[in-house]
Protein backbone atom coordinates (compact mmCIF):
# COMPACT_ATOMS: atom_id res chain seq x y z
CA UNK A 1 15.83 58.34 62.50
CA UNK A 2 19.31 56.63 61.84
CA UNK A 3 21.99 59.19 61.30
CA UNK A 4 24.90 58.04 59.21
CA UNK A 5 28.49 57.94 59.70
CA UNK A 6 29.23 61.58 59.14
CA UNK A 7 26.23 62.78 61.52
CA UNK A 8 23.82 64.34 58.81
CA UNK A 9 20.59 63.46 57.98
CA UNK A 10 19.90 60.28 56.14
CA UNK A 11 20.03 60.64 52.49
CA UNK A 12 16.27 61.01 51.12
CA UNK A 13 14.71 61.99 54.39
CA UNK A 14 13.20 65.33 54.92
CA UNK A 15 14.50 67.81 57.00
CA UNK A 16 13.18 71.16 58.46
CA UNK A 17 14.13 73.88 55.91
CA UNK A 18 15.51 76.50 58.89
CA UNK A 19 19.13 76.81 58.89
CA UNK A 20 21.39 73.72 60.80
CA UNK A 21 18.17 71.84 61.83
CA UNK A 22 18.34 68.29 60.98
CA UNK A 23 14.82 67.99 62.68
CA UNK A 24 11.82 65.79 60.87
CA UNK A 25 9.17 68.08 59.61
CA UNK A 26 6.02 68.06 60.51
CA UNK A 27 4.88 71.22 58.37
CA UNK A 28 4.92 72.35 54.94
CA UNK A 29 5.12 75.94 54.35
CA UNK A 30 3.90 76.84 50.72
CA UNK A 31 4.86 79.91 49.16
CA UNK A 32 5.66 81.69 45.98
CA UNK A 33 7.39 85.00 45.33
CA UNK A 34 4.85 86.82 43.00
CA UNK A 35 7.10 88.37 40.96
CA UNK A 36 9.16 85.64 39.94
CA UNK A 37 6.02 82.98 40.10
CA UNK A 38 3.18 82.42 38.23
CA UNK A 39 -0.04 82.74 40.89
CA UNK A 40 -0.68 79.16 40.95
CA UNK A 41 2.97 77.58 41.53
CA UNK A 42 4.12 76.64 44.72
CA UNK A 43 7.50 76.57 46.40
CA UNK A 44 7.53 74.26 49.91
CA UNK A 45 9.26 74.63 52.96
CA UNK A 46 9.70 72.18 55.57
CA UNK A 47 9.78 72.90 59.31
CA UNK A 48 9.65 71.32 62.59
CA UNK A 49 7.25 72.69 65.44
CA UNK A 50 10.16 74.61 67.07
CA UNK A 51 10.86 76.54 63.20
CA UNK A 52 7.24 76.54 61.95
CA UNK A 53 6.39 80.34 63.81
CA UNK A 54 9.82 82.08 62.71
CA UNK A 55 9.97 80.24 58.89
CA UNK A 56 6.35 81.45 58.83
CA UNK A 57 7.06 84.87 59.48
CA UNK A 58 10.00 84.94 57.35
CA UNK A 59 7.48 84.30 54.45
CA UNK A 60 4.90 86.07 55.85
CA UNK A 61 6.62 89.77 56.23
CA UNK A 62 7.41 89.65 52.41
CA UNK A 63 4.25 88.53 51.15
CA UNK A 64 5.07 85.17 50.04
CA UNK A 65 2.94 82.77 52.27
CA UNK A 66 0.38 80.80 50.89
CA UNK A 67 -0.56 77.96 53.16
CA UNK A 68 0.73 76.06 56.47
CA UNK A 69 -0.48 72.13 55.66
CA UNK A 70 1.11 68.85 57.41
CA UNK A 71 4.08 67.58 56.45
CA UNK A 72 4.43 64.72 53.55
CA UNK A 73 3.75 61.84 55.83
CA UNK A 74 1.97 63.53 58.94
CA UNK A 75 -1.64 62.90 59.88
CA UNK A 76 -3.92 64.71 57.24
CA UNK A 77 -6.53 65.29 60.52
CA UNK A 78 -4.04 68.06 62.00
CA UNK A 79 -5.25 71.54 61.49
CA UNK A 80 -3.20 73.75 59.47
CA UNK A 81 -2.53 76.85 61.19
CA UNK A 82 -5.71 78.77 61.52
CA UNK A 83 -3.93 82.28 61.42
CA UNK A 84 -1.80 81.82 58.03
């Protein structure tokens, strides 16, 4: 990935979601908040391998996540994570 002159992220690329990490994605982390969402809606966020355990557990511990799938642009044949 080409960074540009002030060191951030290319405009229009994706980024992992945790805070300061400028790191492509390779999962999305789907979630809603129950009592502001209807059941069906979904919410994504993005996360590299290093923040996909600690994003996931974020959502996890208050109920909100749904499902761990590849990122936009990763290889549909990856497993999503068997224990979400």
């Amino acid at each position: 990935m080409s960074l540009p002159l002030g060191g951030g992220p290319v405009p229009g690329s994706l980024v992992c979601s945790a805070k300061g990490c400028r790191a492509a994605p390779r999962w999305a982390l789907r979630w809603n908040n129950p009592s502001l969402h209807d059941p069906q809606r979904r919410k994504t966020w993005l996360a590299c391998d290093e923040h996909r355990q600690s994003l996931s557990e974020f959502l996890g511990v208050r109920g909100f996540l749904r499902e761990v799938e590849p990122a936009p642009g990763q290889d549909r044949t990856q497993e999503a994570d068997p224990e979400s």
